[in-house]
PDB file of N, CA and C in Angstrom:
ATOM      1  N   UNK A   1     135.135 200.321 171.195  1.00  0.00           N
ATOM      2  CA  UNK A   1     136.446 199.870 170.782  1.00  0.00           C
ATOM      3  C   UNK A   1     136.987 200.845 169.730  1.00  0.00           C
ATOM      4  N   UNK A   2     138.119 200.777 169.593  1.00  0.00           N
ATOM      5  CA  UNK A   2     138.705 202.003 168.808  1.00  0.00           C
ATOM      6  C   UNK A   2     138.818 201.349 167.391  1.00  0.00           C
ATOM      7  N   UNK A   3     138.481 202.390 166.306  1.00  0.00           N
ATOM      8  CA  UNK A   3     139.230 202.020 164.786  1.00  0.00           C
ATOM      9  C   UNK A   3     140.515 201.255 164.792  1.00  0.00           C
ATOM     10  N   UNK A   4     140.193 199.980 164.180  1.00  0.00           N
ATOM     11  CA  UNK A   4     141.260 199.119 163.845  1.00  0.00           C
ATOM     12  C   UNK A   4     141.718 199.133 162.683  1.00  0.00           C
ATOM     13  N   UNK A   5     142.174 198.356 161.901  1.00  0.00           N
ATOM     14  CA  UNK A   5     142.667 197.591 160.524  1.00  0.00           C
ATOM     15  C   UNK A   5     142.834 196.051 160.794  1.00  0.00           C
ATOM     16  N   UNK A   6     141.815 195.836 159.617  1.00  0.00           N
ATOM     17  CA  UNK A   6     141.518 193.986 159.552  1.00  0.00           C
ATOM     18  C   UNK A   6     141.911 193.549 158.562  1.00  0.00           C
ATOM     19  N   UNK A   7     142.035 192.507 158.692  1.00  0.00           N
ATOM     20  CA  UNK A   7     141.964 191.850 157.149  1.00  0.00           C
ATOM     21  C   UNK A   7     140.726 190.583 157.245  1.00  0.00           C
ATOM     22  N   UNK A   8     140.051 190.882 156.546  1.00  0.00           N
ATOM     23  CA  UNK A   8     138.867 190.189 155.890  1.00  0.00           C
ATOM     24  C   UNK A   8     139.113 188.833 154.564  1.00  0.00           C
ATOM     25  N   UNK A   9     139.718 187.643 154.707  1.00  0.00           N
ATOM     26  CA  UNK A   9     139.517 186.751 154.159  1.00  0.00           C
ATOM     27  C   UNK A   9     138.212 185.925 153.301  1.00  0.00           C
ATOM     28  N   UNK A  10     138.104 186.083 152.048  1.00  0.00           N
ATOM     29  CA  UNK A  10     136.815 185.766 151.734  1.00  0.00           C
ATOM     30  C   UNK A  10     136.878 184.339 151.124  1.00  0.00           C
ATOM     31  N   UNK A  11     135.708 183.720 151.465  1.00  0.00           N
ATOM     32  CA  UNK A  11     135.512 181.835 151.648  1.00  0.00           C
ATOM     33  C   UNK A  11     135.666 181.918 150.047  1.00  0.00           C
ATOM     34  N   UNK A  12     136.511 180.752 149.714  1.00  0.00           N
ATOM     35  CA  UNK A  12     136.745 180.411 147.994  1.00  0.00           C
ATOM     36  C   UNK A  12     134.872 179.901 147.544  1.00  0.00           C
ATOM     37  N   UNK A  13     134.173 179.740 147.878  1.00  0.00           N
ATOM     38  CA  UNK A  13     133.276 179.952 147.081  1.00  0.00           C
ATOM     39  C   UNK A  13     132.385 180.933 147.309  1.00  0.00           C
ATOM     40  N   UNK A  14     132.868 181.828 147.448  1.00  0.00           N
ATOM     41  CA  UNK A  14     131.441 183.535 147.582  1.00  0.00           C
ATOM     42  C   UNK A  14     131.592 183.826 145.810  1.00  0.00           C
ATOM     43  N   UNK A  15     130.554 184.400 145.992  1.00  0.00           N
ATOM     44  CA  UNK A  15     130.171 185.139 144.259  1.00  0.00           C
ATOM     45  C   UNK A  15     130.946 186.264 144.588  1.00  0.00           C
ATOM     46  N   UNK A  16     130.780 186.895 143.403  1.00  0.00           N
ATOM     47  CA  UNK A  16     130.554 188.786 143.743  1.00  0.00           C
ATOM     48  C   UNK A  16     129.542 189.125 143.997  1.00  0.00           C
ATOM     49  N   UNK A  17     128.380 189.170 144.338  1.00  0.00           N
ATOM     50  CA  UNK A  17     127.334 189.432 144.675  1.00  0.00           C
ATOM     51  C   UNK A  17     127.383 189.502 146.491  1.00  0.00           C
ATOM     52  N   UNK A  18     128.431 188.400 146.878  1.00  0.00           N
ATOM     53  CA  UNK A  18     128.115 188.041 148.439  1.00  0.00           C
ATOM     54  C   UNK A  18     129.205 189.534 149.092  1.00  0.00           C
ATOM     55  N   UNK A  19     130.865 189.161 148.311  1.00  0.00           N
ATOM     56  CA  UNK A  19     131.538 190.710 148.116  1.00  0.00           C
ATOM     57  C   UNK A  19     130.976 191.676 147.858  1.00  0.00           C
ATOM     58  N   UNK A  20     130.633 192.012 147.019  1.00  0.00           N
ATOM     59  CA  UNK A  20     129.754 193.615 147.062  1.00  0.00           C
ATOM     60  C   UNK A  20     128.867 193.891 148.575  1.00  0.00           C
ATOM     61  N   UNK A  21     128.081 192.786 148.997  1.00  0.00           N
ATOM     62  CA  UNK A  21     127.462 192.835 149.859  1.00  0.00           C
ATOM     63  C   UNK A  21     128.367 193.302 151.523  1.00  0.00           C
ATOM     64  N   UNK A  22     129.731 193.133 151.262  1.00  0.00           N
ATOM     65  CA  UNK A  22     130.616 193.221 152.507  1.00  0.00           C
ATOM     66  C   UNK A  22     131.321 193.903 152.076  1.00  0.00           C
ATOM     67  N   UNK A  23     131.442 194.648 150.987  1.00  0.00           N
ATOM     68  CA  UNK A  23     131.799 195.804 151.130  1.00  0.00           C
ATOM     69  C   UNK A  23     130.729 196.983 151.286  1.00  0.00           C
ATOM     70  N   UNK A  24     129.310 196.820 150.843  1.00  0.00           N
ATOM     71  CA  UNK A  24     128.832 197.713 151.157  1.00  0.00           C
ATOM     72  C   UNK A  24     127.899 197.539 153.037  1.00  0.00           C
ATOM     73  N   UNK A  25     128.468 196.677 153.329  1.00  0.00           N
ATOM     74  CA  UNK A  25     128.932 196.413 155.201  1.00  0.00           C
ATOM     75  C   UNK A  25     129.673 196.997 155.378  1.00  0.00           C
ATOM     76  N   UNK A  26     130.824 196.880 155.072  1.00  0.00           N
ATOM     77  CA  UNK A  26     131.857 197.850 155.891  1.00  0.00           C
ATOM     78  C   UNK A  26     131.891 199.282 155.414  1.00  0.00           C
ATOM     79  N   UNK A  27     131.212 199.942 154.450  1.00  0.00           N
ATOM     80  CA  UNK A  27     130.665 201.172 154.665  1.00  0.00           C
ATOM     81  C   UNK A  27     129.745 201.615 155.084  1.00  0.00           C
ATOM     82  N   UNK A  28     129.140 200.598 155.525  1.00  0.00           N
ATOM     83  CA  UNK A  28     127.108 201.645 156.242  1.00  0.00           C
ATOM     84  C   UNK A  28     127.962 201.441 157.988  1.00  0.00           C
ATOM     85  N   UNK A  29     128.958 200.967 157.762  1.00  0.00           N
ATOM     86  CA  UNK A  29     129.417 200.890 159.401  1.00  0.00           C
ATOM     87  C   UNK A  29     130.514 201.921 159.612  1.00  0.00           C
ATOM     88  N   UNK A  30     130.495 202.472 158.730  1.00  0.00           N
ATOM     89  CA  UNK A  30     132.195 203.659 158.860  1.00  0.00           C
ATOM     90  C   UNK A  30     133.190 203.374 158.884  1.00  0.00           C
ATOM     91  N   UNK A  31     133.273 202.123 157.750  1.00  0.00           N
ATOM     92  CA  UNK A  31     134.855 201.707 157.432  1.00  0.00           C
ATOM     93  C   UNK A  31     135.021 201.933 156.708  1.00  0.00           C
ATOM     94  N   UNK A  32     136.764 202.332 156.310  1.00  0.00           N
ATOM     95  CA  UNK A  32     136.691 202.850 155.204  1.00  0.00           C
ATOM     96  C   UNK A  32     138.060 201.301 154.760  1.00  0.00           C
ATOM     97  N   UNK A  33     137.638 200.899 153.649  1.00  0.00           N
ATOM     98  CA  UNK A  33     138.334 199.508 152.601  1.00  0.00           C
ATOM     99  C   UNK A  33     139.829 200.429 152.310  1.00  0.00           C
ATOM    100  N   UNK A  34     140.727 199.699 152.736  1.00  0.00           N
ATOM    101  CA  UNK A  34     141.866 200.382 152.526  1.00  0.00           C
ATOM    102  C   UNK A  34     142.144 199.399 150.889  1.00  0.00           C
ATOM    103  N   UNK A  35     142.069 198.337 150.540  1.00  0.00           N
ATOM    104  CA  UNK A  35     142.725 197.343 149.566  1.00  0.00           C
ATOM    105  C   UNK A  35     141.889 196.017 149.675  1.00  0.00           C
ATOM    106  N   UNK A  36     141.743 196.034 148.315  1.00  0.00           N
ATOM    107  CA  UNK A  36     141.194 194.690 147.607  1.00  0.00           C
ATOM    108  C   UNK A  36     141.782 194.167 146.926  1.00  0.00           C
ATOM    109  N   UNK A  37     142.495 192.931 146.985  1.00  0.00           N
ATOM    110  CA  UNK A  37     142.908 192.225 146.350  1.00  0.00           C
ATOM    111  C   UNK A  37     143.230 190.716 146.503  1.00  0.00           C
ATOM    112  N   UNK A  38     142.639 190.048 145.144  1.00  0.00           N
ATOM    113  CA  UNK A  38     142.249 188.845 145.413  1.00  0.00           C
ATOM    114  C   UNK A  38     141.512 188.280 146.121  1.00  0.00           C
ATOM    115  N   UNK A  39     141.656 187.488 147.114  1.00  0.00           N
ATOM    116  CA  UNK A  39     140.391 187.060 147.885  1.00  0.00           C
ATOM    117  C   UNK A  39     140.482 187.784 149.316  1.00  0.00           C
ATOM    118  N   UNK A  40     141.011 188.712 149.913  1.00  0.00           N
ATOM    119  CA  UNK A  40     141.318 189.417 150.889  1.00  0.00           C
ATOM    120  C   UNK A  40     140.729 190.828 150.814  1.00  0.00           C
ATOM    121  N   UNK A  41     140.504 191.445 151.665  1.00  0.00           N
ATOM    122  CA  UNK A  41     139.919 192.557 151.927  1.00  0.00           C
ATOM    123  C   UNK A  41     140.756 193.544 153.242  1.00  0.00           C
ATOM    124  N   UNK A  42     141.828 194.259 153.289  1.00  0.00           N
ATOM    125  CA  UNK A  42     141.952 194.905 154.211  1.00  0.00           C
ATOM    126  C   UNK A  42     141.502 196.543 154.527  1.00  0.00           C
ATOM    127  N   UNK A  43     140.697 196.437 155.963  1.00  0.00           N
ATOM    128  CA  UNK A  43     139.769 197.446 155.791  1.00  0.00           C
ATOM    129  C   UNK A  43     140.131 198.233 157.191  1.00  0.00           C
ATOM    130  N   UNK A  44     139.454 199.545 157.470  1.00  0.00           N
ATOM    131  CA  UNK A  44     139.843 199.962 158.675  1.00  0.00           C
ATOM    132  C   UNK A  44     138.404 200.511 159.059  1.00  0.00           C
ATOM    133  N   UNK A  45     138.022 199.775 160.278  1.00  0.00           N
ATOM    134  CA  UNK A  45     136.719 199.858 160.957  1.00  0.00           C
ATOM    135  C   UNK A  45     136.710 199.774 162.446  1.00  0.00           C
ATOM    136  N   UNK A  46     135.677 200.302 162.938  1.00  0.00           N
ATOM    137  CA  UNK A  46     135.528 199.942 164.455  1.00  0.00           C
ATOM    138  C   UNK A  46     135.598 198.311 164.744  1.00  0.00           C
ATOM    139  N   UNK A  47     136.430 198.141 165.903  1.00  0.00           N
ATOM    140  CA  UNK A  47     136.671 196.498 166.038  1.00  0.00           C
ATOM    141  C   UNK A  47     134.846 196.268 166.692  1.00  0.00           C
ATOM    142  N   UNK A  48     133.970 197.124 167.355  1.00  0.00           N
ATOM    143  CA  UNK A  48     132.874 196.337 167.608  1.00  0.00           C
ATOM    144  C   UNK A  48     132.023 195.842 166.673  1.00  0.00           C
ATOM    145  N   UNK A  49     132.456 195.886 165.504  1.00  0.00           N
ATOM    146  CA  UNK A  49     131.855 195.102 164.044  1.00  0.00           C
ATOM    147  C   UNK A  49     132.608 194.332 163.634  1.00  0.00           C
ATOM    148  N   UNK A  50     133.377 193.678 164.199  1.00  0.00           N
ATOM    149  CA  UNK A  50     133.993 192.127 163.780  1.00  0.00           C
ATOM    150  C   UNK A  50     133.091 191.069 163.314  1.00  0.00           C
ATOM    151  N   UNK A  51     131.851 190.928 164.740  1.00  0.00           N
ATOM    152  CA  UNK A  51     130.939 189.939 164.674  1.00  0.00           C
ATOM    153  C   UNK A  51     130.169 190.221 163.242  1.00  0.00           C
ATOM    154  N   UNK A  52     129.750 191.033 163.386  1.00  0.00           N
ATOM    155  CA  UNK A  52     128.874 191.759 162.221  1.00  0.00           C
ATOM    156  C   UNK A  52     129.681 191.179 160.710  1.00  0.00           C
ATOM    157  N   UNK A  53     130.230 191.729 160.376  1.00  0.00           N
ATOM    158  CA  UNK A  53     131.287 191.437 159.425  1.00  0.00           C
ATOM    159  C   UNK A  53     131.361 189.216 159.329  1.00  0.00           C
ATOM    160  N   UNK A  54     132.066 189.184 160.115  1.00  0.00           N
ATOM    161  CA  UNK A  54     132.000 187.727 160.566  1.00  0.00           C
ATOM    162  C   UNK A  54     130.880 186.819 159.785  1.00  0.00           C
ATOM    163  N   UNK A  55     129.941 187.272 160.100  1.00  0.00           N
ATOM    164  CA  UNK A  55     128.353 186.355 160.367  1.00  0.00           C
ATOM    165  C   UNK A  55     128.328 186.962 158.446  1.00  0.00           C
ATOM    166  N   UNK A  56     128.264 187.624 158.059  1.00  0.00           N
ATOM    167  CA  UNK A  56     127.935 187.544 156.548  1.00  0.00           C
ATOM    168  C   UNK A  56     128.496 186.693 155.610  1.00  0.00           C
ATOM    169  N   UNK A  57     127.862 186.292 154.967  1.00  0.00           N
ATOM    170  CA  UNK A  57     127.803 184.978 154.078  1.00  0.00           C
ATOM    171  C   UNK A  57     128.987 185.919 152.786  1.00  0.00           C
ATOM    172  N   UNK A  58     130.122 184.640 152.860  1.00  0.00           N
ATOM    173  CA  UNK A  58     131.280 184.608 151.990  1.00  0.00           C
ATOM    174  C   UNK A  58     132.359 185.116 152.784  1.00  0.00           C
ATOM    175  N   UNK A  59     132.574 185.210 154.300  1.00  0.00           N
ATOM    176  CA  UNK A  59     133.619 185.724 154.575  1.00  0.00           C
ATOM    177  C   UNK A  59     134.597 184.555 155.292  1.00  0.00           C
ATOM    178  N   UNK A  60     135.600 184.027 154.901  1.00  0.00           N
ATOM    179  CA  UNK A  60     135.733 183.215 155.716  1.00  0.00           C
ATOM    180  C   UNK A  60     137.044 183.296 157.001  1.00  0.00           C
ATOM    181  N   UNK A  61     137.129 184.683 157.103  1.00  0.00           N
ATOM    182  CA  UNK A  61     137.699 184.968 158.401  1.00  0.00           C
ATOM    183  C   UNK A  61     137.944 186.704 158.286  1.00  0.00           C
ATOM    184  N   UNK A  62     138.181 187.031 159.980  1.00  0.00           N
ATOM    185  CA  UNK A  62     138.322 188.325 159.846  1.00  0.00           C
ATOM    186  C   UNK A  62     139.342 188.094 161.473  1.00  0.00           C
ATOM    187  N   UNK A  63     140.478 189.604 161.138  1.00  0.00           N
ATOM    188  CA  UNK A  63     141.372 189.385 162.037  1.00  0.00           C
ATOM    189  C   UNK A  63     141.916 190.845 162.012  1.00  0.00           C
ATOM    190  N   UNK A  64     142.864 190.941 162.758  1.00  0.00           N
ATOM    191  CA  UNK A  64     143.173 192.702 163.192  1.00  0.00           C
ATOM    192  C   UNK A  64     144.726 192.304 162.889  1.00  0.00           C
ATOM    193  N   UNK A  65     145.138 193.476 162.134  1.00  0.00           N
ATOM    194  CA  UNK A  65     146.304 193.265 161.257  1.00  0.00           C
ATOM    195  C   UNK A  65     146.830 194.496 162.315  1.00  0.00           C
ATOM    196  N   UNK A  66     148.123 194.597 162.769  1.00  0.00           N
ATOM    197  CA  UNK A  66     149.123 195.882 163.124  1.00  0.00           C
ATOM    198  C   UNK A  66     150.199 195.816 162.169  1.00  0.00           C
ATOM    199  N   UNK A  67     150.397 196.998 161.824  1.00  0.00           N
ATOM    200  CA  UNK A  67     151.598 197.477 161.014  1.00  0.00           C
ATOM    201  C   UNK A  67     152.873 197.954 161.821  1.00  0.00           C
ATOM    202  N   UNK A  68     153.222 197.302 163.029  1.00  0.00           N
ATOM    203  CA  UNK A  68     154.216 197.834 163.759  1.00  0.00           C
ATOM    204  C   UNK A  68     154.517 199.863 163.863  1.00  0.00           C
ATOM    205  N   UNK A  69     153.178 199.810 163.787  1.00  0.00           N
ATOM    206  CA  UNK A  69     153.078 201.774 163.726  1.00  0.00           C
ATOM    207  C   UNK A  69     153.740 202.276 162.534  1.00  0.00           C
ATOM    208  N   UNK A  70     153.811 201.803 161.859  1.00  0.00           N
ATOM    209  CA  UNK A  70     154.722 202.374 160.211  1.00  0.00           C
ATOM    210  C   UNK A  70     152.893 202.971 159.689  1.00  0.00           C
ATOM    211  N   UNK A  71     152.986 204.081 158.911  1.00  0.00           N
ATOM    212  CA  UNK A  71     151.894 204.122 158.425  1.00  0.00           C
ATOM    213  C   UNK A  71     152.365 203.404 156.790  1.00  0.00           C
ATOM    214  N   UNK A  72     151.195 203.388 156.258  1.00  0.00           N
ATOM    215  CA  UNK A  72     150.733 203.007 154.853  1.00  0.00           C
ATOM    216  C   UNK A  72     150.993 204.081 153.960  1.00  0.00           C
ATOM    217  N   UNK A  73     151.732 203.752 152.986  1.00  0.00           N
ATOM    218  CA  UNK A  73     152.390 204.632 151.768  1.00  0.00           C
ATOM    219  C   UNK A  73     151.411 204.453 150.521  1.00  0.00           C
ATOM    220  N   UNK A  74     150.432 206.014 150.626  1.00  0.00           N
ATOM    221  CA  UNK A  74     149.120 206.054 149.679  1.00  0.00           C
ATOM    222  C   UNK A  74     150.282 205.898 148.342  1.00  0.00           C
ATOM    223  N   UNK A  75     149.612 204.739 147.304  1.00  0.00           N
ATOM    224  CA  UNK A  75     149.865 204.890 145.926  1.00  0.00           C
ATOM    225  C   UNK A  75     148.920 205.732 145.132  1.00  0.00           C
ATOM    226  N   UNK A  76     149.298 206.393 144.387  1.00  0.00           N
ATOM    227  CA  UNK A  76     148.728 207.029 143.605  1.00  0.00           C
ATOM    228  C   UNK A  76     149.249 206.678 141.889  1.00  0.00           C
ATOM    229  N   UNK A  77     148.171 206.598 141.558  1.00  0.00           N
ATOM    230  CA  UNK A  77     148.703 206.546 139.668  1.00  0.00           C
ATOM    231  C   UNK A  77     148.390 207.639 139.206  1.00  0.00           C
ATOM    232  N   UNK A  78     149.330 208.132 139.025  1.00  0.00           N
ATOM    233  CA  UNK A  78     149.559 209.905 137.740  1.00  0.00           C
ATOM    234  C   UNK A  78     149.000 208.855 136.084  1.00  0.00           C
ATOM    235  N   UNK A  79     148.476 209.967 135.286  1.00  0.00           N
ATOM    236  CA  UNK A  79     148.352 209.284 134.251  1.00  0.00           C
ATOM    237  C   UNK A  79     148.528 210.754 133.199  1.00  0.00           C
ATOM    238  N   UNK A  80     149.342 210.777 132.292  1.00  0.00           N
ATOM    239  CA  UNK A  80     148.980 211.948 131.559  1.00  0.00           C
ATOM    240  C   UNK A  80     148.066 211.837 130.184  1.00  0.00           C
ATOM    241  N   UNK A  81     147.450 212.593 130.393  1.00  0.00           N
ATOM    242  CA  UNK A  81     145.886 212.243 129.674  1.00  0.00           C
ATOM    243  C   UNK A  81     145.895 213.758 128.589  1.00  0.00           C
TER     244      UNK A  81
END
């Protein structure tokens, strides 16, 4: 299956411990976490790791997001230091 973009919903009671654990899932699988925030996770991975993803403890849904083909506008923070 080809590289998607998901969004990863995480169950209101996971620790951080269960998160860390799914994010360092969706990198031993070659996804790369586009955004974290709050209890959501949107990531871009092969869709044949849905299940995978799925089945780990604290996630409480995972789904394939399309952006109507618009790409994603990288933010960057300048900081003068």
């Amino acid at each position: 299956m080809p590289v998607e973009t998901h969004i990863i919903r995480i169950a209101d009671g996971a620790t951080p411990s269960q998160i860390e654990f799914i994010l360092k899932t969706l990198v031993s699988i070659g996804g790369r976490v586009e955004i974290v925030s709050n209890k959501s996770i949107i990531a871009t991975f092969n869709g044949d790791y849905v299940d995978v993803i799925r089945q780990k403890p604290g996630v409480g849904l995972v789904g394939g997001v399309k952006f109507r083909g618009r790409t994603i506008k990288k933010v960057v923070k300048r900081s003068s230091v």
